[in-house]
Protein backbone atom coordinates (compact mmCIF):
# COMPACT_ATOMS: atom_id res chain seq x y z
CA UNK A 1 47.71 5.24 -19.47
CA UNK A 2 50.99 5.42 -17.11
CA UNK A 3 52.71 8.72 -17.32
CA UNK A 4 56.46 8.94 -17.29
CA UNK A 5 57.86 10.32 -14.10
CA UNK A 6 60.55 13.24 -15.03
CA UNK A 7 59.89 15.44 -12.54
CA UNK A 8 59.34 14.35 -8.54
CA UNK A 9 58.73 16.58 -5.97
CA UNK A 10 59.79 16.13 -2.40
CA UNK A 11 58.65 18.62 0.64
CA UNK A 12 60.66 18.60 3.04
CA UNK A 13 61.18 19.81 6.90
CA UNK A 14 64.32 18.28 8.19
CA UNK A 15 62.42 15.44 9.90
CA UNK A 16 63.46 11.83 9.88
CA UNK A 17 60.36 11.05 7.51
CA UNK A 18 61.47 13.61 5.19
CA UNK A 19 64.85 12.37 4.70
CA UNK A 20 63.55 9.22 4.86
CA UNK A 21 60.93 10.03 1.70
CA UNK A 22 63.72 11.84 -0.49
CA UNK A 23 66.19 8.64 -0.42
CA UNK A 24 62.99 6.81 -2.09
CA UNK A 25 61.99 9.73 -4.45
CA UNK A 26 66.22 9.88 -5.22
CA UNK A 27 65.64 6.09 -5.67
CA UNK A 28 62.99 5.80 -7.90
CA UNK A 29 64.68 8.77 -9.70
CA UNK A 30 67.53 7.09 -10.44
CA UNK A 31 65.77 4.21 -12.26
CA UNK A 32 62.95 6.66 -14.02
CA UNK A 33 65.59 8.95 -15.10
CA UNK A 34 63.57 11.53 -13.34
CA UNK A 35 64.65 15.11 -11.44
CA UNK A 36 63.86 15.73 -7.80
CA UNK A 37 63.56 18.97 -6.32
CA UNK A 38 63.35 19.47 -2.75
CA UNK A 39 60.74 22.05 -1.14
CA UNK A 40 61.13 23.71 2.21
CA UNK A 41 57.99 25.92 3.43
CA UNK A 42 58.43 28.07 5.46
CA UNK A 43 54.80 28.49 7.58
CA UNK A 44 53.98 32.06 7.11
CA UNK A 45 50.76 33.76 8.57
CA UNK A 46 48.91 36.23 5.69
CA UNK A 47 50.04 39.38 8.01
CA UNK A 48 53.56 37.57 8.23
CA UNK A 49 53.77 37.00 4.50
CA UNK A 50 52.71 40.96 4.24
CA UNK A 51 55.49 42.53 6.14
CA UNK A 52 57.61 40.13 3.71
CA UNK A 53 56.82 42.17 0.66
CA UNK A 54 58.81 45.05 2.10
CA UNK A 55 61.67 43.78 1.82
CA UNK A 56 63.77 43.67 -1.82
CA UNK A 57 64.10 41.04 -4.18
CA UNK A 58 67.58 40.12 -2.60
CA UNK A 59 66.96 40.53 0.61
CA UNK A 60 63.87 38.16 0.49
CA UNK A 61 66.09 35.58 -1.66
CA UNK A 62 68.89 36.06 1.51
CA UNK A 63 66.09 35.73 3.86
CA UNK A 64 64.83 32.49 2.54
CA UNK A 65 68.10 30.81 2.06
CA UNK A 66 68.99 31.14 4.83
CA UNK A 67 65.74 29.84 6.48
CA UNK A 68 65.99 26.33 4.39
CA UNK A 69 69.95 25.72 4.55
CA UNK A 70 69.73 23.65 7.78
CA UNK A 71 66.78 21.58 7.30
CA UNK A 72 68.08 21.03 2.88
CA UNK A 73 71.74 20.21 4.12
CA UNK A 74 70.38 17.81 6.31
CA UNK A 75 68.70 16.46 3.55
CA UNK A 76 70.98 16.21 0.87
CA UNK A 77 73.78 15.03 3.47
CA UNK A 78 72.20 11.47 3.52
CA UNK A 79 70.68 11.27 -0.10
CA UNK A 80 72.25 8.09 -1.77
CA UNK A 81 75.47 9.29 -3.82
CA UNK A 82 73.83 8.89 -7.51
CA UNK A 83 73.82 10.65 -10.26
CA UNK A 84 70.17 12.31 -10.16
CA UNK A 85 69.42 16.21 -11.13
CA UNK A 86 68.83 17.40 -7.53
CA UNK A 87 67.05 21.55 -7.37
CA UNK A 88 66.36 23.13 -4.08
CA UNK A 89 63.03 25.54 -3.57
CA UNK A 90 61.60 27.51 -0.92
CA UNK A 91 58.02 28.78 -0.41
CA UNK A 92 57.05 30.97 2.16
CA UNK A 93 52.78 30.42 3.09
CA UNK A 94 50.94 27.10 4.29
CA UNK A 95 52.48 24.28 3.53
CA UNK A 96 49.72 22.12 2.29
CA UNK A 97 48.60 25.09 -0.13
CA UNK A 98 51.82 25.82 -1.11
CA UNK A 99 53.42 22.41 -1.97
CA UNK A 100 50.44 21.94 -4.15
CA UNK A 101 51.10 25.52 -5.85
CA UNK A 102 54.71 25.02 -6.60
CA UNK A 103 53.68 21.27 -7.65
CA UNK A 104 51.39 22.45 -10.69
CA UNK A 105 53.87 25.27 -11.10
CA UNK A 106 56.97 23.01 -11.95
CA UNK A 107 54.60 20.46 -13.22
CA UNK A 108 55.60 17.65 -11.36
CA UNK A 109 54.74 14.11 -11.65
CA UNK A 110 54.59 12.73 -8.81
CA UNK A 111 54.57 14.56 -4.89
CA UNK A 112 56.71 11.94 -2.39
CA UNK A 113 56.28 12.69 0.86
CA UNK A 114 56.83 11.46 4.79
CA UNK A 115 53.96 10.33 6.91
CA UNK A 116 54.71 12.75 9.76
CA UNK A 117 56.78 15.47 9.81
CA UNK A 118 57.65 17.94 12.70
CA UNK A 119 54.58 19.08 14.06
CA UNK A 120 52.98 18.60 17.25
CA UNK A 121 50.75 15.47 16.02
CA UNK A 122 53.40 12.57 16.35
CA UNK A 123 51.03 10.20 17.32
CA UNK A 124 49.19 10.06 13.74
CA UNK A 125 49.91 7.52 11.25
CA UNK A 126 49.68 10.08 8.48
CA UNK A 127 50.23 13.41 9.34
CA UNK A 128 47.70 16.42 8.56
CA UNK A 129 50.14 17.98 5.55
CA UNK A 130 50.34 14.81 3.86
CA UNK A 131 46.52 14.21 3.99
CA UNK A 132 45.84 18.19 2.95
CA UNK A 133 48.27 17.53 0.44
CA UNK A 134 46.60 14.42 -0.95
CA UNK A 135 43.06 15.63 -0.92
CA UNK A 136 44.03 19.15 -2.48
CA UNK A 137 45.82 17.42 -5.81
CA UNK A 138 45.00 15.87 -8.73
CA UNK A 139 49.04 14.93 -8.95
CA UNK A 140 49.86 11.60 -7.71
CA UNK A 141 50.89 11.38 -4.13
CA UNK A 142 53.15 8.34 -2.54
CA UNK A 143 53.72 8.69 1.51
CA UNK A 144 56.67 6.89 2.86
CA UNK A 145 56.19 5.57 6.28
């Protein structure tokens, strides 16, 4: 049985193969009728991620926003001018574990994401998040290249 796409999830970093993956996901959105959100992750160590829970509900919202602006207005900037429901998240953690998490947590359909993003490893053909990623899910997974 196919499932119909209404929800696609794109992670994002600010790379070239992350912009490059949300024009397809905004794409195929357009012509499934489907939402896209973007995710930013922000790597965060456990000891990192402990001193976080100091801080208060608004200051951690400030905190984060202002972590993802640059790398979502990047983003969005060169996303095809269409008419597609377009929500921004952040996630704090690793980013394999935690795109998966917020996947099954906004129930997504579909996880589109770049081959390589901005790590050290540019010499891969698929980066290590996007393998993590597609071994850790049971969601579908398309990698742009």
């Amino acid at each position: 049985m196919i499932r119909k796409i209404t929800r696609i999830l794109v992670p994002i970093d600010g790379s070239e193969s992350s912009v490059h993956s949300a024009q397809w996901a905004v794409s195929l959105a357009e012509s499934t009728g489907a939402a896209v959100t973007l995710l930013y992750v922000f790597p965060m160590t456990e000891a990192q991620q402990v001193s976080l829970e100091d801080l208060t509900d608004e200051e951690r919202e400030r905190w984060e926003g202002e972590i993802s602006t640059e790398s979502m207005d990047r983003v969005i900037a060169e996303l095809p001018d269409v008419e597609v429901p377009i929500h921004r998240a952040v996630a704090l953690g690793e980013p394999p574990a935690e795109v998966v998490r917020y996947a099954r947590k906004d129930r997504s359909d579909l996880i589109v994401m770049g081959s390589r993003g901005t790590s050290a490893f540019t010499g891969t053909l698929i980066g290590s998040l996007s393998i993590e990623v597609l071994h850790a899910t049971d969601i579908p997974v398309t990698i742009i290249h």
